[in-house]
PDB file of N, CA and C in Angstrom:
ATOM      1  N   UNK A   1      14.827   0.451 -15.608  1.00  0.00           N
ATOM      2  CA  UNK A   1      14.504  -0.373 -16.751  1.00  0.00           C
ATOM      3  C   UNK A   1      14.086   0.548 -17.896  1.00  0.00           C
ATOM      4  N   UNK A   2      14.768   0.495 -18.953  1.00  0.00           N
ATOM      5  CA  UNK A   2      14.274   1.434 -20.523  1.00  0.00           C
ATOM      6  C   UNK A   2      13.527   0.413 -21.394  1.00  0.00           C
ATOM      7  N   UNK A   3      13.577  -0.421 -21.436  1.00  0.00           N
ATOM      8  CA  UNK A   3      13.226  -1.512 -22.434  1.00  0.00           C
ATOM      9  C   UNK A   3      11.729  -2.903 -21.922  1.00  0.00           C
ATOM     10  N   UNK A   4      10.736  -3.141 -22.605  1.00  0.00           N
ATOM     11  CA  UNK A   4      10.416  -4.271 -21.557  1.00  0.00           C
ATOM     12  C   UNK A   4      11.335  -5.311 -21.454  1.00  0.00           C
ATOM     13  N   UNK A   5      10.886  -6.495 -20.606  1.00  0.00           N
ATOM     14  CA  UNK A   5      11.438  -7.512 -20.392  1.00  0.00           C
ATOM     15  C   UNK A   5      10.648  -8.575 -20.018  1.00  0.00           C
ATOM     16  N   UNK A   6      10.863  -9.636 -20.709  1.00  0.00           N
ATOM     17  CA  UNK A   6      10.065 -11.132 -20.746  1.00  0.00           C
ATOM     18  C   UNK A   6      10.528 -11.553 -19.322  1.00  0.00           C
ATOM     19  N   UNK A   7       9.810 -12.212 -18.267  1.00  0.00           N
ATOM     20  CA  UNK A   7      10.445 -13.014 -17.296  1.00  0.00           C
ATOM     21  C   UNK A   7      10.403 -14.282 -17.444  1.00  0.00           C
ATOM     22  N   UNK A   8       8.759 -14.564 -17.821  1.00  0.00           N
ATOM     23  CA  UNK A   8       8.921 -15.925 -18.327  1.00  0.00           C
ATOM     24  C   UNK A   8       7.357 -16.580 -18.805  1.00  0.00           C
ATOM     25  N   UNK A   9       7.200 -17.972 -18.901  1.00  0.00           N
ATOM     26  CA  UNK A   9       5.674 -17.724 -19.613  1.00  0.00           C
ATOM     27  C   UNK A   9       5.245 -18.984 -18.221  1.00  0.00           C
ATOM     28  N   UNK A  10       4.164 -19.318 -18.723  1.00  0.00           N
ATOM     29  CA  UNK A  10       3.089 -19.961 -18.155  1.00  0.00           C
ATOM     30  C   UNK A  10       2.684 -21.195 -18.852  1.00  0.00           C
ATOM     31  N   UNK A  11       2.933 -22.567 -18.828  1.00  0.00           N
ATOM     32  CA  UNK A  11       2.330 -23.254 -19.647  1.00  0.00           C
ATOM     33  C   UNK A  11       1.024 -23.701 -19.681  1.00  0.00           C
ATOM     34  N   UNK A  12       0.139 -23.981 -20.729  1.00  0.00           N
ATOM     35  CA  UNK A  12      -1.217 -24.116 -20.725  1.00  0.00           C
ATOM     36  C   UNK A  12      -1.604 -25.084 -21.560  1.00  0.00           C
ATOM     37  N   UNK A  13      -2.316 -26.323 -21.301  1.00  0.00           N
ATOM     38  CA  UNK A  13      -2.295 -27.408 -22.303  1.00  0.00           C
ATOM     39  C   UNK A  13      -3.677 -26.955 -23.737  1.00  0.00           C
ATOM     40  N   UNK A  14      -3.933 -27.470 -24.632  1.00  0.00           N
ATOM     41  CA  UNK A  14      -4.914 -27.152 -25.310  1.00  0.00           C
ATOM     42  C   UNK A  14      -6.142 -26.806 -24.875  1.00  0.00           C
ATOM     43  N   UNK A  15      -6.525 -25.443 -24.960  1.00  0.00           N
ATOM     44  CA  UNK A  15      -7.914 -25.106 -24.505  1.00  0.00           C
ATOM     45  C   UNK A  15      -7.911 -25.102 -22.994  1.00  0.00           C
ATOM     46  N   UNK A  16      -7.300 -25.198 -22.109  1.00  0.00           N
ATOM     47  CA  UNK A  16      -6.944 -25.225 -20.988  1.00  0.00           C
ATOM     48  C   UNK A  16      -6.912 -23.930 -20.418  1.00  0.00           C
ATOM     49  N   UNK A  17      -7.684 -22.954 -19.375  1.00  0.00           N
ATOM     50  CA  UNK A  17      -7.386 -21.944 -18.862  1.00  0.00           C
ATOM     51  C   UNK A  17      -7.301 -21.826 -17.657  1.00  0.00           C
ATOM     52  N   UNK A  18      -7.534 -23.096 -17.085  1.00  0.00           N
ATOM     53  CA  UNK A  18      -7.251 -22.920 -15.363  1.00  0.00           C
ATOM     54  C   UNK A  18      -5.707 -22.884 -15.082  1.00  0.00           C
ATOM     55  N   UNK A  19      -5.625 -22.314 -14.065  1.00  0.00           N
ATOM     56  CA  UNK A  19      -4.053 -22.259 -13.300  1.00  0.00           C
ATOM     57  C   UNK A  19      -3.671 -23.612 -12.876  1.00  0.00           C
ATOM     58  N   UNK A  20      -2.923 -24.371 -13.019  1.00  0.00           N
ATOM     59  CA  UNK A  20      -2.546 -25.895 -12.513  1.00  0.00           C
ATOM     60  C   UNK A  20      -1.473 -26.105 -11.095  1.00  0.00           C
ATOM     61  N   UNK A  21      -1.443 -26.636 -10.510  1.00  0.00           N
ATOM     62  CA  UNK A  21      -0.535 -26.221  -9.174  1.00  0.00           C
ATOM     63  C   UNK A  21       1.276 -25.946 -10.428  1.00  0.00           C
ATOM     64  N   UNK A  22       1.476 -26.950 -11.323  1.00  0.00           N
ATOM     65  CA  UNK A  22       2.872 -26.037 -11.541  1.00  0.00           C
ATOM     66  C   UNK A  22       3.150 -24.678 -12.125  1.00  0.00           C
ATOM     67  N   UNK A  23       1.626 -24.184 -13.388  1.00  0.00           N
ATOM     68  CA  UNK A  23       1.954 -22.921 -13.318  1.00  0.00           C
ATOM     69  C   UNK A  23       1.510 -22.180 -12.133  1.00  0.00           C
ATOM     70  N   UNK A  24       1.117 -22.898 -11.028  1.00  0.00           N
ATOM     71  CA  UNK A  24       1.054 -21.378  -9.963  1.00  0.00           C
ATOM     72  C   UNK A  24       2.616 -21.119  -9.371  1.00  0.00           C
ATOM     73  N   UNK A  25       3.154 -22.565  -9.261  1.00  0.00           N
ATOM     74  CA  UNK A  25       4.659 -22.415  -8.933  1.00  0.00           C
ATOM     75  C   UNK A  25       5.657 -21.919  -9.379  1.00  0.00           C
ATOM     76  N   UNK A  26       5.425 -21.921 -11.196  1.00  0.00           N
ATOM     77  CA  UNK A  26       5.932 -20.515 -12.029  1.00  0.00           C
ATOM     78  C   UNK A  26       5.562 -19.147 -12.066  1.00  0.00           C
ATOM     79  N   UNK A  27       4.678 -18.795 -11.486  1.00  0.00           N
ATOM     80  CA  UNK A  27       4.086 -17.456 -11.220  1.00  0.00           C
ATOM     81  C   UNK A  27       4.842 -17.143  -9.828  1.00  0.00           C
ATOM     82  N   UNK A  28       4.731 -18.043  -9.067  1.00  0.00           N
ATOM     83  CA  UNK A  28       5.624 -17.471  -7.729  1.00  0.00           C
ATOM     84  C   UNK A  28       7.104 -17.005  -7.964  1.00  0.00           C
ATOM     85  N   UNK A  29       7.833 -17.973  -8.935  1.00  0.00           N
ATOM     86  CA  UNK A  29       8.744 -17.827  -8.663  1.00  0.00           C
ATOM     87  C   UNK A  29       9.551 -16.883  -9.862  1.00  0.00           C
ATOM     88  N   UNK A  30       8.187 -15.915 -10.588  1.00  0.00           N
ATOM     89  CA  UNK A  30       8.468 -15.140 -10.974  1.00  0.00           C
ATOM     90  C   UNK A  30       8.089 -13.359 -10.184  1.00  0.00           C
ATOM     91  N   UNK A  31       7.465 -14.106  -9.198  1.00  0.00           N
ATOM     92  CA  UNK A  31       6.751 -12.904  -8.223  1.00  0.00           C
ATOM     93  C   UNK A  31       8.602 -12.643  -7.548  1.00  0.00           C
ATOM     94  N   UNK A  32       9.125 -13.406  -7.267  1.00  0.00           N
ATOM     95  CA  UNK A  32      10.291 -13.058  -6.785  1.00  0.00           C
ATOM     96  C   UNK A  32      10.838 -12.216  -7.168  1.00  0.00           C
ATOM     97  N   UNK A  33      11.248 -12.689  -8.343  1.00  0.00           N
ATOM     98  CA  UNK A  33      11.970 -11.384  -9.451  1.00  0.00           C
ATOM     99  C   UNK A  33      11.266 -10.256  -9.994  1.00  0.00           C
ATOM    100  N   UNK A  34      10.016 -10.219  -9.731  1.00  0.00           N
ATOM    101  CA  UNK A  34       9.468  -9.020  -9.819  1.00  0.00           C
ATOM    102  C   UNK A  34       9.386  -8.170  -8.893  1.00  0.00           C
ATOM    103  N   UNK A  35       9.357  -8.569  -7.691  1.00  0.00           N
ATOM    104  CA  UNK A  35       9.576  -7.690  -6.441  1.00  0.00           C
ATOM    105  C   UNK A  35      11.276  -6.851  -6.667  1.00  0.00           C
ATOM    106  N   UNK A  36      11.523  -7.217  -7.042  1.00  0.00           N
ATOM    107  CA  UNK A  36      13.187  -6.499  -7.026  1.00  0.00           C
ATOM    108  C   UNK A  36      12.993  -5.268  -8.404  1.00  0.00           C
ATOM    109  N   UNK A  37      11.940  -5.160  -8.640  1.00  0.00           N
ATOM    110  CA  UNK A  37      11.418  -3.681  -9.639  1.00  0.00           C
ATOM    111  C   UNK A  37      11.198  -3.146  -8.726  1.00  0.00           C
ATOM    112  N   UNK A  38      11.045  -0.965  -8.711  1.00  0.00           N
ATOM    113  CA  UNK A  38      10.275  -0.441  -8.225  1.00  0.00           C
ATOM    114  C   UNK A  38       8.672  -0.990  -8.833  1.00  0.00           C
ATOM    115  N   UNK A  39       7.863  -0.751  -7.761  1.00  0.00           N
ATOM    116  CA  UNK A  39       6.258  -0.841  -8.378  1.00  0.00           C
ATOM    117  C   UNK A  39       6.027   0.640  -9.209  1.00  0.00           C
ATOM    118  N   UNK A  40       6.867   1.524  -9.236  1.00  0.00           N
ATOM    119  CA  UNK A  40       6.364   2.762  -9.373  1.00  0.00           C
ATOM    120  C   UNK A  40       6.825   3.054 -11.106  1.00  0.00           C
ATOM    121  N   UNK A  41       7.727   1.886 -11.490  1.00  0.00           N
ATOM    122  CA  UNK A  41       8.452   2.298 -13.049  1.00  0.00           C
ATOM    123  C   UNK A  41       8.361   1.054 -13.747  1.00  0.00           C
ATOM    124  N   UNK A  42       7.763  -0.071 -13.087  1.00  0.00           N
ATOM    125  CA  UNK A  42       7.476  -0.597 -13.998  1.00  0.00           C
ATOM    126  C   UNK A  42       5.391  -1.315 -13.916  1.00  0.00           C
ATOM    127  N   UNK A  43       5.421  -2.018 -14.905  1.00  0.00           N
ATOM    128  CA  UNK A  43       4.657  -2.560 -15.523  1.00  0.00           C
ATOM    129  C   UNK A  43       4.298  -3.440 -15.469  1.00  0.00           C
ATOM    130  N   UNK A  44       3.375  -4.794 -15.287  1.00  0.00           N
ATOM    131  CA  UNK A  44       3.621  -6.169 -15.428  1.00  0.00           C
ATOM    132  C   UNK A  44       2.105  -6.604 -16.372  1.00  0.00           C
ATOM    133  N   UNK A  45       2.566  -7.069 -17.404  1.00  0.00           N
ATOM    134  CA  UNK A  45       1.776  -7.282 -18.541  1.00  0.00           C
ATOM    135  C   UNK A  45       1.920  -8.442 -18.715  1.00  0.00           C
ATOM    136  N   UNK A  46       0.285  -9.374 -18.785  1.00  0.00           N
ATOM    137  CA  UNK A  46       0.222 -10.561 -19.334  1.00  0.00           C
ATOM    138  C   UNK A  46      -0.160 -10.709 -20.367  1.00  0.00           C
ATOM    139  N   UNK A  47       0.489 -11.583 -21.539  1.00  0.00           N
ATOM    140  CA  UNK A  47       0.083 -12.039 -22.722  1.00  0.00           C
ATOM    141  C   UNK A  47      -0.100 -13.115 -22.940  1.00  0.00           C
ATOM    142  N   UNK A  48      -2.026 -13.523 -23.196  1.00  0.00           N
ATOM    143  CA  UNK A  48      -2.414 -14.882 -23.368  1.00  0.00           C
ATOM    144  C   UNK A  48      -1.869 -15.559 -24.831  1.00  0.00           C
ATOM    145  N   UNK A  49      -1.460 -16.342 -24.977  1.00  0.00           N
ATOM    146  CA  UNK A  49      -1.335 -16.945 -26.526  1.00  0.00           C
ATOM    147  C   UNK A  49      -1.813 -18.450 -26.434  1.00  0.00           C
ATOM    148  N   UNK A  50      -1.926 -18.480 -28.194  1.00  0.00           N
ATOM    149  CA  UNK A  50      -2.754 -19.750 -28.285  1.00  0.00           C
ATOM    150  C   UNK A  50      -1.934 -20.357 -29.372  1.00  0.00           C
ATOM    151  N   UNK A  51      -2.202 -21.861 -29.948  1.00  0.00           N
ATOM    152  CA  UNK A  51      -1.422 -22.281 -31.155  1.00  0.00           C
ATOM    153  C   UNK A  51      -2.376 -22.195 -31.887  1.00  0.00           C
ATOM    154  N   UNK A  52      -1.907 -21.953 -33.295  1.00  0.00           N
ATOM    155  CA  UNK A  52      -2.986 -21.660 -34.585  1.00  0.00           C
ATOM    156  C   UNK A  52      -3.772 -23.110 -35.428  1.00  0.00           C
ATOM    157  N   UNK A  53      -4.599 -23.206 -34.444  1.00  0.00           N
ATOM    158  CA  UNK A  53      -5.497 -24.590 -34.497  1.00  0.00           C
ATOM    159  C   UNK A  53      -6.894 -24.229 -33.956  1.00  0.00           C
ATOM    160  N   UNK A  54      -8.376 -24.652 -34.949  1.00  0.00           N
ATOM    161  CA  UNK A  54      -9.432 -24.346 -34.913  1.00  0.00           C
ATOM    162  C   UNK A  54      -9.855 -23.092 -35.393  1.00  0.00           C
ATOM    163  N   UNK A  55     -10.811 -22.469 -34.621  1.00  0.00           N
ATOM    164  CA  UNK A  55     -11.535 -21.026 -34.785  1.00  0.00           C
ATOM    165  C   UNK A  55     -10.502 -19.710 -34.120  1.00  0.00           C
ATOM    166  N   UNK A  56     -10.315 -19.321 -35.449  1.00  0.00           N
ATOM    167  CA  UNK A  56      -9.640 -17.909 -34.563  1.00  0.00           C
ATOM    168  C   UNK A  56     -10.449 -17.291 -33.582  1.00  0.00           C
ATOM    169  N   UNK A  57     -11.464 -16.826 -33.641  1.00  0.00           N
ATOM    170  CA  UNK A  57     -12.233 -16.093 -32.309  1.00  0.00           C
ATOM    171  C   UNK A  57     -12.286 -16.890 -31.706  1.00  0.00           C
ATOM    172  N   UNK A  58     -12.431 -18.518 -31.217  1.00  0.00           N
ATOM    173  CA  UNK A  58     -12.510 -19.128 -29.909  1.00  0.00           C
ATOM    174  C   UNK A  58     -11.024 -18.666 -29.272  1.00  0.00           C
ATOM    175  N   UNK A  59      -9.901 -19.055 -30.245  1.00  0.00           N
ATOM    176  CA  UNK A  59      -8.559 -18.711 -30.178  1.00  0.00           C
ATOM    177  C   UNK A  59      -8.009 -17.392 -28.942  1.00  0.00           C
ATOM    178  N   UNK A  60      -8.916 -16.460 -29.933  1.00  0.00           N
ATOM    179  CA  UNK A  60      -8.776 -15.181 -29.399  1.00  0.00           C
ATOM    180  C   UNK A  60      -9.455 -15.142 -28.095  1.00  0.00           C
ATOM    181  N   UNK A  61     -10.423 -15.633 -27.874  1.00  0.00           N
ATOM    182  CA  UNK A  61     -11.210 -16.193 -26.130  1.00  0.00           C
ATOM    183  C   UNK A  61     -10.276 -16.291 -25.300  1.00  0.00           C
ATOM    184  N   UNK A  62      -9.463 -17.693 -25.758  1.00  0.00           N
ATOM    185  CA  UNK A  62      -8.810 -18.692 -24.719  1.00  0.00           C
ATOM    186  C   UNK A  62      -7.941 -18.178 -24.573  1.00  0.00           C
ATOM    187  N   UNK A  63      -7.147 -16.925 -25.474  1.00  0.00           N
ATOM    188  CA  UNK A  63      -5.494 -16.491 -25.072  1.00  0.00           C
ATOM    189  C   UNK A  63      -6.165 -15.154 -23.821  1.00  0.00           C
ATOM    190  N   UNK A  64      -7.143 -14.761 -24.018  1.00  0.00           N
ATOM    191  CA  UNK A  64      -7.827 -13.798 -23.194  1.00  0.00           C
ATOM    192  C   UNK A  64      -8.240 -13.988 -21.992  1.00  0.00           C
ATOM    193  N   UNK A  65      -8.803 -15.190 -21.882  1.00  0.00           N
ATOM    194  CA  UNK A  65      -8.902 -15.880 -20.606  1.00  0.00           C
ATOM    195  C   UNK A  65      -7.905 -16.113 -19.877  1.00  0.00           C
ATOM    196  N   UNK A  66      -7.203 -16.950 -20.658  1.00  0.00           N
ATOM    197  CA  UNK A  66      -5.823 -17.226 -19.863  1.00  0.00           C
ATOM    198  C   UNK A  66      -5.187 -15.860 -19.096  1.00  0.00           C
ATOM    199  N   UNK A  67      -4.931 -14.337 -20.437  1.00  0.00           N
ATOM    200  CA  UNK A  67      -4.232 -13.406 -19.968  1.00  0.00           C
ATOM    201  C   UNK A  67      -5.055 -12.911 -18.571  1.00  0.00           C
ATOM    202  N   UNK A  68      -6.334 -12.696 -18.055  1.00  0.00           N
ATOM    203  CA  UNK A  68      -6.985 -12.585 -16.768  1.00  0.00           C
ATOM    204  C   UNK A  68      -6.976 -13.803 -16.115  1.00  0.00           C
ATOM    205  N   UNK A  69      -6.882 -14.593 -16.034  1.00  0.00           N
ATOM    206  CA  UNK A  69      -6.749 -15.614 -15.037  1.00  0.00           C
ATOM    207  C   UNK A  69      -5.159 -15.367 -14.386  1.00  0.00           C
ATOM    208  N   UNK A  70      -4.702 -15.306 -14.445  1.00  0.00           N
ATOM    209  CA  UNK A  70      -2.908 -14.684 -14.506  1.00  0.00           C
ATOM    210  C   UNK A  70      -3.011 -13.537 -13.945  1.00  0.00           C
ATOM    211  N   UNK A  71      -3.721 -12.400 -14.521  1.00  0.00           N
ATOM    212  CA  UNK A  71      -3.763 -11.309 -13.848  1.00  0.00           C
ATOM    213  C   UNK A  71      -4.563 -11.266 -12.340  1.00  0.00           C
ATOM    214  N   UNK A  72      -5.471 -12.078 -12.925  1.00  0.00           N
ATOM    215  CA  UNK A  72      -6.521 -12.133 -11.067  1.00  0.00           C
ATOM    216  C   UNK A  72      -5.449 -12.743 -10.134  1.00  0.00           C
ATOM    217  N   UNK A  73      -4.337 -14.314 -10.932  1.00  0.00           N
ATOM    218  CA  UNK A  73      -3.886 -14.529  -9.672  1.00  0.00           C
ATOM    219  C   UNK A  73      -3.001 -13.738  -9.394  1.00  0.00           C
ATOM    220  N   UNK A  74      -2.198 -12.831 -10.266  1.00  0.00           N
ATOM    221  CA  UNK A  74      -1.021 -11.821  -9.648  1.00  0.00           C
ATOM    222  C   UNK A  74      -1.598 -11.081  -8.764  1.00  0.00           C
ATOM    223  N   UNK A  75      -2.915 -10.329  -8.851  1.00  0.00           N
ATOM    224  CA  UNK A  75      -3.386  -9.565  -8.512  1.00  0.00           C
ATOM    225  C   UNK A  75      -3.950  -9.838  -6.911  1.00  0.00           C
ATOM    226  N   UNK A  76      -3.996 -11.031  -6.645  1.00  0.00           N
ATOM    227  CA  UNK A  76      -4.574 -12.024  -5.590  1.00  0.00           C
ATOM    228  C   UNK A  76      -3.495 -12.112  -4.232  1.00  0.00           C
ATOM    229  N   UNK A  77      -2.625 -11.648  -5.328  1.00  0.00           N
ATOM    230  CA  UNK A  77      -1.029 -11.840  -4.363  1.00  0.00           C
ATOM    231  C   UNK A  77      -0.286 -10.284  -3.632  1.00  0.00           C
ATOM    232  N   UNK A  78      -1.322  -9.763  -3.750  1.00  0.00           N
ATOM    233  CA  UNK A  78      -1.412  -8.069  -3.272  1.00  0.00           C
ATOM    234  C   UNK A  78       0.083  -7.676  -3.464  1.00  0.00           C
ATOM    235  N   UNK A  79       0.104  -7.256  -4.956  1.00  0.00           N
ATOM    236  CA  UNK A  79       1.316  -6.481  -5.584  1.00  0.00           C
ATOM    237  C   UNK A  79       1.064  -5.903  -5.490  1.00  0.00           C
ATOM    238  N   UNK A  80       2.706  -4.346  -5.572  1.00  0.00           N
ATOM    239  CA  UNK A  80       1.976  -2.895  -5.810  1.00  0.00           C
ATOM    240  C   UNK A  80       2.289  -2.459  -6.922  1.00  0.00           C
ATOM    241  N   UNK A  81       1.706  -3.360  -7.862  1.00  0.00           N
ATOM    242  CA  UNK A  81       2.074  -3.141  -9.035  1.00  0.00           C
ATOM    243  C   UNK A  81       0.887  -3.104 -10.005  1.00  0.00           C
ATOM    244  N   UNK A  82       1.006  -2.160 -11.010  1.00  0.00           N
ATOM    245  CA  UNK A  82      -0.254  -2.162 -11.860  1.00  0.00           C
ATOM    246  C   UNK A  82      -0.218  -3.255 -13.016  1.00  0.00           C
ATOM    247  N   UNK A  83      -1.128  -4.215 -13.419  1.00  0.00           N
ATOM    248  CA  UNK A  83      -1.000  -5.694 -13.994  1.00  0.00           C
ATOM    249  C   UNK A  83      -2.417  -5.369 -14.913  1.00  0.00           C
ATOM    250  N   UNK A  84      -1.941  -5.253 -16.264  1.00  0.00           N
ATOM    251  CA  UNK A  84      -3.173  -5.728 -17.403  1.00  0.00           C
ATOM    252  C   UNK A  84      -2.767  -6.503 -18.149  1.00  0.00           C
ATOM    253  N   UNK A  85      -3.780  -7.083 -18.516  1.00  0.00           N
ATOM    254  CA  UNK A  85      -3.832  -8.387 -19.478  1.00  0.00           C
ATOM    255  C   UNK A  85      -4.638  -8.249 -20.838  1.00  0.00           C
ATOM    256  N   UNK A  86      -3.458  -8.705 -21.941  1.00  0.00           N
ATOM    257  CA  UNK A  86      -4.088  -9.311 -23.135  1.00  0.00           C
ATOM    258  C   UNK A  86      -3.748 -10.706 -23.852  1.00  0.00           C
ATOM    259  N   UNK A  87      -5.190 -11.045 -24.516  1.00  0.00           N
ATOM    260  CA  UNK A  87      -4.957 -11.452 -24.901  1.00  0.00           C
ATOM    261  C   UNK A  87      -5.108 -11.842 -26.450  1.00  0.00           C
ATOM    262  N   UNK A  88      -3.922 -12.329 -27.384  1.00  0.00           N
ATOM    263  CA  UNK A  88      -3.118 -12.122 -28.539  1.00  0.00           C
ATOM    264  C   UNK A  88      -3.541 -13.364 -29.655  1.00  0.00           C
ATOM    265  N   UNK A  89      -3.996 -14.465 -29.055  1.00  0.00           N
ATOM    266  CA  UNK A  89      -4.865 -15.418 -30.128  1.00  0.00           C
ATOM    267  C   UNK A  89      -3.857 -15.815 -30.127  1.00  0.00           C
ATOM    268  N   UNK A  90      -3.276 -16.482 -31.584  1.00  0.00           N
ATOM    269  CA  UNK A  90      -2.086 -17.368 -31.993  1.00  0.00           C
ATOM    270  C   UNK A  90      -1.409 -16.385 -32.664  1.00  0.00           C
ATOM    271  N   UNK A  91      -1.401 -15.215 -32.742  1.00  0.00           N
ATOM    272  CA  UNK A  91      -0.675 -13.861 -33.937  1.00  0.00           C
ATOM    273  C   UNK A  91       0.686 -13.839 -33.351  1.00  0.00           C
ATOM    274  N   UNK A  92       1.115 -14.294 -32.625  1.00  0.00           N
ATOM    275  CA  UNK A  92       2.708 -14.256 -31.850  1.00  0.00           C
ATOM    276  C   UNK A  92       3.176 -15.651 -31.826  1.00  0.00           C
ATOM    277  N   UNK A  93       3.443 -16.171 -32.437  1.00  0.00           N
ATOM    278  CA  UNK A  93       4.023 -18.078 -31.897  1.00  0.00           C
ATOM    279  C   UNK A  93       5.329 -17.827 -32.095  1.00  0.00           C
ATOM    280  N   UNK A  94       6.103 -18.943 -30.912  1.00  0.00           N
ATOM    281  CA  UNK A  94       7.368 -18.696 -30.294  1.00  0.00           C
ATOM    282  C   UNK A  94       8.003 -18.793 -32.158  1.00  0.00           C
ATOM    283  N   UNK A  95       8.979 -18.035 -31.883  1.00  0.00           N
ATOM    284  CA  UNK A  95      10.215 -18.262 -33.156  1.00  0.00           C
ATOM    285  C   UNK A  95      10.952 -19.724 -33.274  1.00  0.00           C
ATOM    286  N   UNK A  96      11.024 -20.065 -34.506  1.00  0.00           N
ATOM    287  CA  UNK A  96      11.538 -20.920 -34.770  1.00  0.00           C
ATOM    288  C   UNK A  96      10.379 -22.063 -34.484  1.00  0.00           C
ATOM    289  N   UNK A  97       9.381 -21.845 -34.163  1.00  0.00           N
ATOM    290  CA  UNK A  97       8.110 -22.831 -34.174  1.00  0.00           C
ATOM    291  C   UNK A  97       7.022 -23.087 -34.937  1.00  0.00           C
ATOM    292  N   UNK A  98       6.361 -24.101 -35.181  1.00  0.00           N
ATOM    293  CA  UNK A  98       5.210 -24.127 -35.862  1.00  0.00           C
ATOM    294  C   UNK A  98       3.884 -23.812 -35.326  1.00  0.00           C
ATOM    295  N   UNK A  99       3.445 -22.447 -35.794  1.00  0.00           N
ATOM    296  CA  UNK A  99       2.156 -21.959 -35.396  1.00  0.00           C
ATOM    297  C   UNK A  99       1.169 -22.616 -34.650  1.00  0.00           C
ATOM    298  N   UNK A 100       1.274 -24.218 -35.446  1.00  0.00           N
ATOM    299  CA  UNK A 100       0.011 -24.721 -34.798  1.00  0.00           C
ATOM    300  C   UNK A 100       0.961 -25.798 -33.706  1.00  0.00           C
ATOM    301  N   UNK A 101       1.898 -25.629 -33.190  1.00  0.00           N
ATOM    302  CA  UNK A 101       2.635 -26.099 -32.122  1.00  0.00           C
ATOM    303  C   UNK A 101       1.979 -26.115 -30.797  1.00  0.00           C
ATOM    304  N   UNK A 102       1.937 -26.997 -29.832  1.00  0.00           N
ATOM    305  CA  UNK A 102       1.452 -26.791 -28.638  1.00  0.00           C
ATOM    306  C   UNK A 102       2.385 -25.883 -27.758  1.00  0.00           C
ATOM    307  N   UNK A 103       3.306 -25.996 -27.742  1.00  0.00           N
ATOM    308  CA  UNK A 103       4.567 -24.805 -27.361  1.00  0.00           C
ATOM    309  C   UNK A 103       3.967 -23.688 -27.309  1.00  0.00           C
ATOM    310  N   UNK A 104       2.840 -23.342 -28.178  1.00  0.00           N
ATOM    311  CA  UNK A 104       2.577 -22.361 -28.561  1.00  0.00           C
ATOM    312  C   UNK A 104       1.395 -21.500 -27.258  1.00  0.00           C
ATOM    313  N   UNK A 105       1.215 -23.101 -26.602  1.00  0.00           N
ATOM    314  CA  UNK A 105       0.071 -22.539 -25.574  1.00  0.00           C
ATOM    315  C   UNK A 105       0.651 -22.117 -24.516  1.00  0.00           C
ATOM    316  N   UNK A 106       0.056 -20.986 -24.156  1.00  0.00           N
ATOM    317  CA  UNK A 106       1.285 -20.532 -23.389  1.00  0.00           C
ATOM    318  C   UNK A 106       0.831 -18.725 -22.714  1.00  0.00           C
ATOM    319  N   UNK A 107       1.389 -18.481 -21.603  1.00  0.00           N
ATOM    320  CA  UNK A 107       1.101 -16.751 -21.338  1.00  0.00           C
ATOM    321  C   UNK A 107       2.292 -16.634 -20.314  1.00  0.00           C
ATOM    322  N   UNK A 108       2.221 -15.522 -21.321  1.00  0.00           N
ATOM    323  CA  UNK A 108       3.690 -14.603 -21.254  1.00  0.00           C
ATOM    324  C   UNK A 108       3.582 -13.314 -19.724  1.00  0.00           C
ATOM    325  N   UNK A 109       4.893 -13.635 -18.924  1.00  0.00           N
ATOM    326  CA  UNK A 109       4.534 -12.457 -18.316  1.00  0.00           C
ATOM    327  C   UNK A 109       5.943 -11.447 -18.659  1.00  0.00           C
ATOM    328  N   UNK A 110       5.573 -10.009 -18.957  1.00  0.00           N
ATOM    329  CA  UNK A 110       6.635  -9.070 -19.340  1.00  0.00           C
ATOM    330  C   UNK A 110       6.482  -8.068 -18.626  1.00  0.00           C
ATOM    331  N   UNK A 111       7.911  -7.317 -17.632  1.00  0.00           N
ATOM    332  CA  UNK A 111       7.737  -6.113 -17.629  1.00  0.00           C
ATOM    333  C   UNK A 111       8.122  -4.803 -18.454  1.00  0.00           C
ATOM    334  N   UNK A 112       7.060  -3.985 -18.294  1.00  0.00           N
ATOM    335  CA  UNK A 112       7.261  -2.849 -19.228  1.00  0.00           C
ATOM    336  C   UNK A 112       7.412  -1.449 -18.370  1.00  0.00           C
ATOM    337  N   UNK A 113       8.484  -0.728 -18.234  1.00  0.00           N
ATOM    338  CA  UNK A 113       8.641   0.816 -17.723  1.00  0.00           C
ATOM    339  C   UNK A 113       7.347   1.521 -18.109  1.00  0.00           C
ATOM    340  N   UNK A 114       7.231   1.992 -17.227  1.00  0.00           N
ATOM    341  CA  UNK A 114       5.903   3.033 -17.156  1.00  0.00           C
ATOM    342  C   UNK A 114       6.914   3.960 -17.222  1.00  0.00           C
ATOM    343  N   UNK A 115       5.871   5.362 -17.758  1.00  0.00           N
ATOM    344  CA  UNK A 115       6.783   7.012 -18.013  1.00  0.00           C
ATOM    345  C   UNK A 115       6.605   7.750 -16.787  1.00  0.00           C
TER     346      UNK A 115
END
């Protein structure tokens, strides 16, 4: 892998940071396709996001929370893979969307090549 790569996101309703049984079922069934990386070249990075509605610093909380809650459960699932998390507030909303979109709630998981 030279490039990262998005696998897929996580949905999260407003202000919402617990794991729900369907995003744990999207996390699994991205654990699949992550097993088919070496653990040794790549990366697995979570990005919390939020929609641009209320207090930016609560904002910036909840996309942060989310990005470790994600990481504890990847991490829960004894990968051998190294997994950090950020999180991004509403400064990223999907393209072609409106900032303050619920679409917008959401955490991203990407892998990135390590050197």
């Amino acid at each position: 892998m030279t490039e990262a790569k998005t696998l897929g996101q996580i949905k999260f309703d407003i202000n919402e940071i617990k794991l729900s049984s369907p995003a744990k079922e999207t996390i699994n069934s991205l654990i699949s396709e992550i097993k088919e990386y070496d653990p040794n070249r790549v990366t697995i990075k979570v990005e919390g996001h939020t929609s641009k509605v209320g207090d930016a610093r609560l904002n910036q909380e909840i996309s942060q929370d989310r990005a470790d809650i994600v990481v504890k459960y990847l991490k829960g699932q004894n990968l051998p893979y190294q997994v950090i998390g950020e999180g991004v507030g509403y400064s990223q909303p999907l393209p072609n969307s409106d900032p303050a979109s619920n679409v917008n709630q959401r955490t991203v998981i990407i892998l990135t090549p390590t050197n």
